[in-house]
N, C-alpha and C. Protein backbone atom coordinates (compact mmCIF):
# COMPACT_ATOMS: atom_id res chain seq x y z
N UNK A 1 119.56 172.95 69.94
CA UNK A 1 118.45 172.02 69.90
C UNK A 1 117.46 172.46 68.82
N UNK A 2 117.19 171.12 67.83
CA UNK A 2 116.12 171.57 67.02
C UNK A 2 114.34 171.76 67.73
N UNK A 3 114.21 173.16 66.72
CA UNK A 3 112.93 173.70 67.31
C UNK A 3 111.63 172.27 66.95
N UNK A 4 110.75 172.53 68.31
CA UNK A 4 109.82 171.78 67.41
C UNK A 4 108.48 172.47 66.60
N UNK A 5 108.25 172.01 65.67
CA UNK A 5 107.39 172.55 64.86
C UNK A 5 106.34 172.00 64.59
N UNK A 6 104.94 172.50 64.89
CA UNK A 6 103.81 171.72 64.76
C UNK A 6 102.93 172.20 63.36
N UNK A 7 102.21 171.44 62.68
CA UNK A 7 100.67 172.34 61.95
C UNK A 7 99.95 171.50 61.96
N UNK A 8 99.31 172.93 62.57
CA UNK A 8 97.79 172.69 62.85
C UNK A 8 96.87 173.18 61.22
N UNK A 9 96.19 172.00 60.37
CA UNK A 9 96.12 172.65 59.05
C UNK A 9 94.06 172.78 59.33
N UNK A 10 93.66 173.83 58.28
CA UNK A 10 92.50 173.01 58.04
C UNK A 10 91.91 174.21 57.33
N UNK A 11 90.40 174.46 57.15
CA UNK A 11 89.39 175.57 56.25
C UNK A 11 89.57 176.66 57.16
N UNK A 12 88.99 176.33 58.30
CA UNK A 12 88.59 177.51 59.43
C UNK A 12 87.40 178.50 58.76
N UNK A 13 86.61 178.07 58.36
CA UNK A 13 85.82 178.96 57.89
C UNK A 13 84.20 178.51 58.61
N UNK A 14 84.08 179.65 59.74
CA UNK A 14 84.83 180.11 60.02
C UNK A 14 85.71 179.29 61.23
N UNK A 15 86.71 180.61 61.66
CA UNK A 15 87.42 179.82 63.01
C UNK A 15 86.54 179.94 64.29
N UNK A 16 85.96 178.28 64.92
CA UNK A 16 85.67 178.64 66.01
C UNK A 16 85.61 178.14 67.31
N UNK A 17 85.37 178.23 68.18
CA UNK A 17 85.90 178.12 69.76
C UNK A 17 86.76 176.70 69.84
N UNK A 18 85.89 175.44 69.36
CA UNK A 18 86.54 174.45 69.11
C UNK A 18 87.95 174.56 68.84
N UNK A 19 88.29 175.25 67.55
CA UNK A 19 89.14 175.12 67.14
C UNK A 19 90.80 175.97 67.43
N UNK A 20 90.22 177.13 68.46
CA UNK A 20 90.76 178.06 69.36
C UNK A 20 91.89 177.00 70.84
N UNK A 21 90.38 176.42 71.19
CA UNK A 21 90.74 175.51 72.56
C UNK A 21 92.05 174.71 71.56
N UNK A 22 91.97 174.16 70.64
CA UNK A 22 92.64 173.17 70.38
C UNK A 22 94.31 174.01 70.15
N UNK A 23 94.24 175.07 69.44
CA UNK A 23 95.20 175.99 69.01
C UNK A 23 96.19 175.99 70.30
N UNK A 24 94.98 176.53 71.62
CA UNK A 24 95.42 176.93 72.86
C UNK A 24 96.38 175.64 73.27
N UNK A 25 95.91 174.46 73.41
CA UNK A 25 96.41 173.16 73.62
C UNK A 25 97.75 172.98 72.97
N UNK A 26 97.24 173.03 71.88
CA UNK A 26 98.81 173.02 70.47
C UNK A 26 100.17 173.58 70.63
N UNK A 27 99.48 174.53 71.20
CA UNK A 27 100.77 175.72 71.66
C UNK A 27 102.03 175.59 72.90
N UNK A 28 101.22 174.54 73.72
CA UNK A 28 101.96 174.05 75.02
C UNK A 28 102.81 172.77 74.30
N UNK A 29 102.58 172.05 73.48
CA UNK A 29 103.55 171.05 72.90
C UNK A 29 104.45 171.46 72.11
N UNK A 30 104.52 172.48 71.27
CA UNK A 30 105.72 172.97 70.37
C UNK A 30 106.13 173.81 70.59
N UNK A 31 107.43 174.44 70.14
CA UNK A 31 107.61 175.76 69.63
C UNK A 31 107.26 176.44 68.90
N UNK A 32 106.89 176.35 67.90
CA UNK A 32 106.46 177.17 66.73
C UNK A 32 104.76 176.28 66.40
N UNK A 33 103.99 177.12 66.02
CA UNK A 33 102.82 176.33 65.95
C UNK A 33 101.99 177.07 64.19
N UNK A 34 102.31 176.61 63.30
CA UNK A 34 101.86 176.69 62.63
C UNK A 34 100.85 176.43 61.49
N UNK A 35 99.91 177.31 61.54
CA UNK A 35 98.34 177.46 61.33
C UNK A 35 98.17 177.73 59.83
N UNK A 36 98.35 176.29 59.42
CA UNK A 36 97.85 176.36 57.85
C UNK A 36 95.94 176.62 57.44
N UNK A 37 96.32 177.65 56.96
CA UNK A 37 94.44 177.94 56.14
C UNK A 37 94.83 177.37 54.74
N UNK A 38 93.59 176.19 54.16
CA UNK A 38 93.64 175.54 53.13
C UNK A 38 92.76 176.45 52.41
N UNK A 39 93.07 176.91 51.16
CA UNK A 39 92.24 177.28 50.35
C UNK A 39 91.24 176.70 49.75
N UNK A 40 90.96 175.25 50.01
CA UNK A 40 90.10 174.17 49.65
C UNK A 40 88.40 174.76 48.90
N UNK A 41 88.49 174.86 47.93
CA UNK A 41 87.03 175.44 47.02
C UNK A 41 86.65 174.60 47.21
N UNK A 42 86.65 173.64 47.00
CA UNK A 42 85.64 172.43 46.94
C UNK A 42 84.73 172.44 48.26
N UNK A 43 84.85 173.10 49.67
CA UNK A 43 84.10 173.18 50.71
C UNK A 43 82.93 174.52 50.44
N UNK A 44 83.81 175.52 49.36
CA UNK A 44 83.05 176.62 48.94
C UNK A 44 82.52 177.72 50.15
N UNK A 45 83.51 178.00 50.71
CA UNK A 45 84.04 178.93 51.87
C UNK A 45 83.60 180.30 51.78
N UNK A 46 82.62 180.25 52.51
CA UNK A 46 81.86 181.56 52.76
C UNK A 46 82.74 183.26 53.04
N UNK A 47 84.08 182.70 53.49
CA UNK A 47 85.17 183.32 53.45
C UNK A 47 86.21 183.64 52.93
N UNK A 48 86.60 184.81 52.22
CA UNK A 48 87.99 184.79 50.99
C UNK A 48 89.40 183.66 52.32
N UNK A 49 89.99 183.26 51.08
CA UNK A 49 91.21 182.79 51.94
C UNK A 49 92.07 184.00 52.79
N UNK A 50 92.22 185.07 52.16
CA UNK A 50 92.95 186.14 52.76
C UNK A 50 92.26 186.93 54.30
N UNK A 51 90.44 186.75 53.62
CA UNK A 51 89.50 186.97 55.24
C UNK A 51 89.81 185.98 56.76
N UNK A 52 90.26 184.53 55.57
CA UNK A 52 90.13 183.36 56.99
C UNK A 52 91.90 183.60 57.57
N UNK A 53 92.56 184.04 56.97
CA UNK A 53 93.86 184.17 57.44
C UNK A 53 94.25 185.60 58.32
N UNK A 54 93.79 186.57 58.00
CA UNK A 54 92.93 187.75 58.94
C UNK A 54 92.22 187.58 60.12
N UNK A 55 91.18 186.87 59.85
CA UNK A 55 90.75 186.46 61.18
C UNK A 55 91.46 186.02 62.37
N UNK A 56 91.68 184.89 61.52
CA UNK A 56 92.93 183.64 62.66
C UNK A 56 94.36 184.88 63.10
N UNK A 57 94.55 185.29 62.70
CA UNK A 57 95.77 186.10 63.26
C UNK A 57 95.05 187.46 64.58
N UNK A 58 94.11 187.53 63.42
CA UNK A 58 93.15 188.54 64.78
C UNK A 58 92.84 187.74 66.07
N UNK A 59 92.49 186.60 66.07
CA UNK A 59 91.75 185.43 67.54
C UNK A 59 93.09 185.14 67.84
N UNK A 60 94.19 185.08 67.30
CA UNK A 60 95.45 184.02 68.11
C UNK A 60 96.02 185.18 68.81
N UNK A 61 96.36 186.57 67.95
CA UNK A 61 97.01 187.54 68.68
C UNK A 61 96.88 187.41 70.17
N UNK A 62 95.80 187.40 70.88
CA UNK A 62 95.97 187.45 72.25
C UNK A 62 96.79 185.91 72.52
N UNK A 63 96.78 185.25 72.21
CA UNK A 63 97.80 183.68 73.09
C UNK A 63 98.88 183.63 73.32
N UNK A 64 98.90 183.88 74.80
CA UNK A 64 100.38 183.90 74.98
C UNK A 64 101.05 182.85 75.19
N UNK A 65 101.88 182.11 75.14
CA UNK A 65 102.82 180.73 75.51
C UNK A 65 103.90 180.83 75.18
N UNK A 66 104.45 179.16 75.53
CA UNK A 66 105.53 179.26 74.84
C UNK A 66 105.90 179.33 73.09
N UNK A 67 104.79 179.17 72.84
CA UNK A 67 105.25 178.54 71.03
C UNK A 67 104.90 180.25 70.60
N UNK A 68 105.60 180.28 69.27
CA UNK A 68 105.01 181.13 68.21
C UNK A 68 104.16 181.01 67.27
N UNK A 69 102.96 181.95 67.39
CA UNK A 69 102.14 181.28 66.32
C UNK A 69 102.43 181.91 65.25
N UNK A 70 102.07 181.21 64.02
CA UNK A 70 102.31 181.85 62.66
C UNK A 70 101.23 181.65 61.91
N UNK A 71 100.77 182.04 61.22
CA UNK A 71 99.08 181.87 60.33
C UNK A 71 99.36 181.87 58.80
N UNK A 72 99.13 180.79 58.09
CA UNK A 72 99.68 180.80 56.60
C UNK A 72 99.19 180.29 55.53
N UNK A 73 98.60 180.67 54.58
CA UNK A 73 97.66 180.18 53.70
C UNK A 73 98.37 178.92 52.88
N UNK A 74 97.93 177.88 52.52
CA UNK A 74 98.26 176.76 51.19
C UNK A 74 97.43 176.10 50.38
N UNK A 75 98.07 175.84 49.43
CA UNK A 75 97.59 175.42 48.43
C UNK A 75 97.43 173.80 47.85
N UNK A 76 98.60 173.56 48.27
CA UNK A 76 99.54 172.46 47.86
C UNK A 76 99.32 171.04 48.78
N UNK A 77 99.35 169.85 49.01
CA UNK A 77 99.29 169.01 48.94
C UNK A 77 99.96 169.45 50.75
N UNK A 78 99.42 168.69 51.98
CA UNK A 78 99.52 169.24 53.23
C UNK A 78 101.14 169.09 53.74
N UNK A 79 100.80 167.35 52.99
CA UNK A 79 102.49 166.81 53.56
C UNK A 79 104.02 167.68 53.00
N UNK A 80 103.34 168.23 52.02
CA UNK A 80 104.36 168.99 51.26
C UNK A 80 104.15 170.50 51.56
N UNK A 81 103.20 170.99 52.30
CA UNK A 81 103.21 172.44 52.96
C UNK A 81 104.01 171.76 54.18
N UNK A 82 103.65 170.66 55.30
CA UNK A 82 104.47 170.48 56.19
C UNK A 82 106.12 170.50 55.95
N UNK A 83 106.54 169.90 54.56
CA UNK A 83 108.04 170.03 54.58
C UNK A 83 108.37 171.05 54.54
N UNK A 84 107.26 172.02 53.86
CA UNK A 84 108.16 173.40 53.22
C UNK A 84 107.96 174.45 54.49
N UNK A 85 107.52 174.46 55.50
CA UNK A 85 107.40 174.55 56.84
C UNK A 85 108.34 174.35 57.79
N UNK A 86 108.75 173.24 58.09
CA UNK A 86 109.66 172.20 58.33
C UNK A 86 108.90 171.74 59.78
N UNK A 87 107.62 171.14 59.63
CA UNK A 87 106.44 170.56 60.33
C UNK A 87 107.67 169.17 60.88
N UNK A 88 106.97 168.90 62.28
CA UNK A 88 107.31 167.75 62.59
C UNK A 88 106.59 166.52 62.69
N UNK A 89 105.09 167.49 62.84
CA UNK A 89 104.18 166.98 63.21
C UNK A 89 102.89 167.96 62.91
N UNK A 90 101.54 167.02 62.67
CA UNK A 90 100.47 167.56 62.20
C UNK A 90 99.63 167.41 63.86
N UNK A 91 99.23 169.05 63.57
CA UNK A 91 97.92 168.27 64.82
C UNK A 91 96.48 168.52 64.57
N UNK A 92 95.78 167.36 65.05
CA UNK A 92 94.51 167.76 64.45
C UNK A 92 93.61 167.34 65.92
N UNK A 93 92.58 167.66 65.75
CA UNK A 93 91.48 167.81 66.59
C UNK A 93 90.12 166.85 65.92
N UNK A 94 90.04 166.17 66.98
CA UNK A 94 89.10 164.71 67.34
C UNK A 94 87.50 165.48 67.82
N UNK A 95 86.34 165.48 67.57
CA UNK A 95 85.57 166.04 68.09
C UNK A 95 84.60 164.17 68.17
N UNK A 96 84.52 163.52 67.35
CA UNK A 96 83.48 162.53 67.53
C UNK A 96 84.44 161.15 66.33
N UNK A 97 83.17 160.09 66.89
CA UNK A 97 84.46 158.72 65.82
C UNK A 97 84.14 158.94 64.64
N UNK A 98 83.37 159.93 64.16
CA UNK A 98 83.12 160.27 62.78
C UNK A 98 84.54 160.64 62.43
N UNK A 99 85.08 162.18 63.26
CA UNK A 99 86.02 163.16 62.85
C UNK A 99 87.19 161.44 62.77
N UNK A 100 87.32 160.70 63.65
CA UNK A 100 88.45 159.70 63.96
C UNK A 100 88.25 158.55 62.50
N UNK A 101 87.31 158.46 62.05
CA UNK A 101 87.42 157.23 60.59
C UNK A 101 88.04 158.05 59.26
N UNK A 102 87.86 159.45 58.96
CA UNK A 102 88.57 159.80 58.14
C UNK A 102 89.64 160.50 58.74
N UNK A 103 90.41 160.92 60.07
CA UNK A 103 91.15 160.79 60.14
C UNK A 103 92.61 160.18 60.08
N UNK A 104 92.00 158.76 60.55
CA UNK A 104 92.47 157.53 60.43
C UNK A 104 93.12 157.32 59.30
N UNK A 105 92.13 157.65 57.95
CA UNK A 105 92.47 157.42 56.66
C UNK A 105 93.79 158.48 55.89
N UNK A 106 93.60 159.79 56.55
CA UNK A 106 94.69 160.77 56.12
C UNK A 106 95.63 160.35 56.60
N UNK A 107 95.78 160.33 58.00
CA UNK A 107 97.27 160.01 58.87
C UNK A 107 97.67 158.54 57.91
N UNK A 108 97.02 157.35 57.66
CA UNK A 108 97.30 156.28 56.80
C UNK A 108 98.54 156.96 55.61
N UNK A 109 97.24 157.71 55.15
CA UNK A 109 98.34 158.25 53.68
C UNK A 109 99.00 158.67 53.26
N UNK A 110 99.10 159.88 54.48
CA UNK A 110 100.41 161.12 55.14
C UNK A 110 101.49 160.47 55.42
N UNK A 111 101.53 159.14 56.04
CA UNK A 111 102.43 158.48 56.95
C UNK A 111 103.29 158.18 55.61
N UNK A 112 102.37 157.28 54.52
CA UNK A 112 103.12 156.92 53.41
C UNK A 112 103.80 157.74 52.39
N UNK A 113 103.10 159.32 52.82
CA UNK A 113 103.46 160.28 51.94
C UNK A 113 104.81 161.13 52.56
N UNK A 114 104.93 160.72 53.41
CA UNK A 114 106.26 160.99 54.66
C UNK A 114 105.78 160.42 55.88
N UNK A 115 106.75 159.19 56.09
CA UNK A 115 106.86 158.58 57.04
C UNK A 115 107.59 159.46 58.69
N UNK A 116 107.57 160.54 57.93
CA UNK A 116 108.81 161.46 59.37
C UNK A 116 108.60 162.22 60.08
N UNK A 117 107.33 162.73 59.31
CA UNK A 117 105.82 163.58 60.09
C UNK A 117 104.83 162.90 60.96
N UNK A 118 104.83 163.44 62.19
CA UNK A 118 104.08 162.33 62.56
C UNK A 118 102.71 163.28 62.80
N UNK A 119 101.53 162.41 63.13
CA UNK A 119 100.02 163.59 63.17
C UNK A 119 100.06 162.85 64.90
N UNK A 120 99.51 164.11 65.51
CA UNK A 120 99.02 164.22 66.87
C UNK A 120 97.24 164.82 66.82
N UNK A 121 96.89 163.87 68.01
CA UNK A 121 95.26 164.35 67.64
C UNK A 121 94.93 164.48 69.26
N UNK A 122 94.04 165.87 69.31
CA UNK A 122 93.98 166.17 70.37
C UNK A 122 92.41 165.98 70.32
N UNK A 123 92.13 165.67 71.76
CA UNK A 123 90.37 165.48 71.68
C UNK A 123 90.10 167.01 71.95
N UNK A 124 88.72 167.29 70.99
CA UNK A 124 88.03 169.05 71.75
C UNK A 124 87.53 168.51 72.85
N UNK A 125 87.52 169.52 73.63
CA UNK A 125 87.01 169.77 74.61
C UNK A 125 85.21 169.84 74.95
N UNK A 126 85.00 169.14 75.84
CA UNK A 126 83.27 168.54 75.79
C UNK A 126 82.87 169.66 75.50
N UNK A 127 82.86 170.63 75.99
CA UNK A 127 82.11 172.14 75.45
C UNK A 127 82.04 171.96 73.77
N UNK A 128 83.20 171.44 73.10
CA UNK A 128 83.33 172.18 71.90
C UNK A 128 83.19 171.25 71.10
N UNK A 129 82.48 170.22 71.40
CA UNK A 129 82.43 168.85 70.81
C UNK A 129 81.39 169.00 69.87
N UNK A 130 80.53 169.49 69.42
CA UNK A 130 79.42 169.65 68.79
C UNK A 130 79.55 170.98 67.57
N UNK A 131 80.59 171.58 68.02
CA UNK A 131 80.84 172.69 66.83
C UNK A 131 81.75 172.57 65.76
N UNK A 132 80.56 172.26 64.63
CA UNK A 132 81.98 172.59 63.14
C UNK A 132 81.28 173.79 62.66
N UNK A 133 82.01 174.22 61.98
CA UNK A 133 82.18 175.35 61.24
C UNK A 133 81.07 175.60 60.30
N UNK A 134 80.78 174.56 59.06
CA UNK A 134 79.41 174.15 58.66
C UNK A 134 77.85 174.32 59.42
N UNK A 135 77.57 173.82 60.89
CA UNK A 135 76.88 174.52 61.65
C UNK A 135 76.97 176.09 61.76
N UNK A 136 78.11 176.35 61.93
CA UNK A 136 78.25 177.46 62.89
C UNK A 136 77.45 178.28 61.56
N UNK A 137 77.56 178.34 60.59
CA UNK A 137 77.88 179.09 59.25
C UNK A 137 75.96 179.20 58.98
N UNK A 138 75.23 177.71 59.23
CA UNK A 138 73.88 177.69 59.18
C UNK A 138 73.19 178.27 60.04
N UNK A 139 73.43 177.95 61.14
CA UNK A 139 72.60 178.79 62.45
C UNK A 139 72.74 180.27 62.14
N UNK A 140 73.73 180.75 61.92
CA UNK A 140 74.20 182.59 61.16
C UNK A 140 73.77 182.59 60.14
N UNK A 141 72.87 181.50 59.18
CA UNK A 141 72.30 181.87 57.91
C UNK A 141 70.78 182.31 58.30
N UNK A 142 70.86 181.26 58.92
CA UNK A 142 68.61 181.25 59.50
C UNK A 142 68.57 182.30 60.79
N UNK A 143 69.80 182.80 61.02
CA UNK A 143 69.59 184.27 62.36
C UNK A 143 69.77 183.60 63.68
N UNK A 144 70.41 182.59 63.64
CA UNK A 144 70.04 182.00 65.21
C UNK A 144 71.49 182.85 66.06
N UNK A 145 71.52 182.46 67.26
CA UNK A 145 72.78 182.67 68.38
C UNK A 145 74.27 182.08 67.68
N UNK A 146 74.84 182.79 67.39
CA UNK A 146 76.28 181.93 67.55
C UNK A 146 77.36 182.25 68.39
N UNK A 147 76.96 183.20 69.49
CA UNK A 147 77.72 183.59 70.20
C UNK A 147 78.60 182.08 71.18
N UNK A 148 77.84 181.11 71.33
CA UNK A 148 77.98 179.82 72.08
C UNK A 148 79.52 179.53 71.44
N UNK A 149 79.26 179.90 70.10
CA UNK A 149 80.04 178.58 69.03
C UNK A 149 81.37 179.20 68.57
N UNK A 150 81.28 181.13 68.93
CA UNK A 150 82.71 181.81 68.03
C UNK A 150 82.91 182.51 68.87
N UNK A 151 84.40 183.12 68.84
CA UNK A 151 84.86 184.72 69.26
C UNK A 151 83.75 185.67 69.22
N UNK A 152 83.47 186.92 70.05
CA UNK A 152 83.00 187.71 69.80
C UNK A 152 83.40 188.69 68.23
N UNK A 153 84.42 188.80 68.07
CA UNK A 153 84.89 189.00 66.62
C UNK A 153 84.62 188.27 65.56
N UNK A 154 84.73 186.87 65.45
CA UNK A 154 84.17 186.28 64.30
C UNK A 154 82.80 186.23 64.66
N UNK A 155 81.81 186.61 65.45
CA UNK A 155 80.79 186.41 65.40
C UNK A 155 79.90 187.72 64.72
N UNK A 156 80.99 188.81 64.82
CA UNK A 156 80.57 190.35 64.07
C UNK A 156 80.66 189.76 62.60
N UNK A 157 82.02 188.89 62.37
CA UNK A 157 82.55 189.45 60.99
C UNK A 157 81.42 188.41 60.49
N UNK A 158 80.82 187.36 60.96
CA UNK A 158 80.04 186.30 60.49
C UNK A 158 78.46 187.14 60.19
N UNK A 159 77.96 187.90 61.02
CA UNK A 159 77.10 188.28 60.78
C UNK A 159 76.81 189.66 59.71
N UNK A 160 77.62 189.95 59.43
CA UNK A 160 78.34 190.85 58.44
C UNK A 160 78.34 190.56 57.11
N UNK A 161 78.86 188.81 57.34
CA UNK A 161 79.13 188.52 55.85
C UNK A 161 77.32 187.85 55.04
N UNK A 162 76.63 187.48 56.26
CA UNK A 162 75.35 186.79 56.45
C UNK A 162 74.24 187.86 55.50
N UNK A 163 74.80 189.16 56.62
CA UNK A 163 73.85 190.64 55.85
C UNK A 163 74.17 190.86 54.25
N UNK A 164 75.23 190.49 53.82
CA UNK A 164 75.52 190.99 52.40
C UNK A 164 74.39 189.81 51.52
């Protein structure tokens, strides 16, 4: 039986709780669950790509399930990291109908860019509905709490990178 293979793609910069719960979720639908980090400059990532791929392997290590997780940096165009993967399916995470109108628009283009991949969208979880990464990154600029919003580990390495 072919394995199933999921990715879960995105910045992760940083990775947080939101995006953990969703991982956690991800992991009960596939076998293999693989965790693309986009190198995307254009968001201008407070984090080297090699830091955000470090991290994420540091927070997933503890998850146990059935799937395997794998953590993997790209470059390249998603639908075409999914083939070279051998993705079956994309999953992404719904936090508000904001996250759902440009969603809408990728899965549109993905579909046309391979019709064979399909995207799965999981809602966050009400707790985690209010946290992107962009916040998380401001509140740790002006000194506030982010313990609410990350791992106790990314919340060291965040305040770490804040002090430099």
């Amino acid at each position: 039986m072919k394995k199933r293979i999921g990715l879960y793609p995105g910045t992760f910069d940083p990775v947080t709780n939101g995006h953990i719960d969703i991982i956690e979720r991800a992991v009960k639908l596939v076998d293999r669950l693989v965790i693309g980090v986009a190198i995307n400059a254009d968001k201008g990532p407070m984090f080297t790509l090699e830091e955000r791929v470090d991290i994420l392997k540091q927070e997933t290590a503890f998850l146990t399930g059935p799937a395997e997780i794998v953590v993997a940096p790209f470059s390249t165009l998603l639908m075409h990291f999914a083939q070279e993967v051998e993705a079956q399916v994309i999953i992404r995470g719904l936090r508000a109908v904001t996250d759902f109108e440009y969603e809408f628009q990728m899965t549109a283009i993905n579909h046309q860019l391979n019709p064979d991949i399909e995207t799965l969208f999981l809602m966050a979880g009400v707790r985690h509905q209010a946290i992107a990464s962009r916040l998380v990154k401001e509140i740790a600029r002006l000194g506030g709490d982010i313990t609410p919003f990350v791992t106790p580990g990314v919340a060291e390495r965040l305040r770490e990178k804040v002090a430099r």
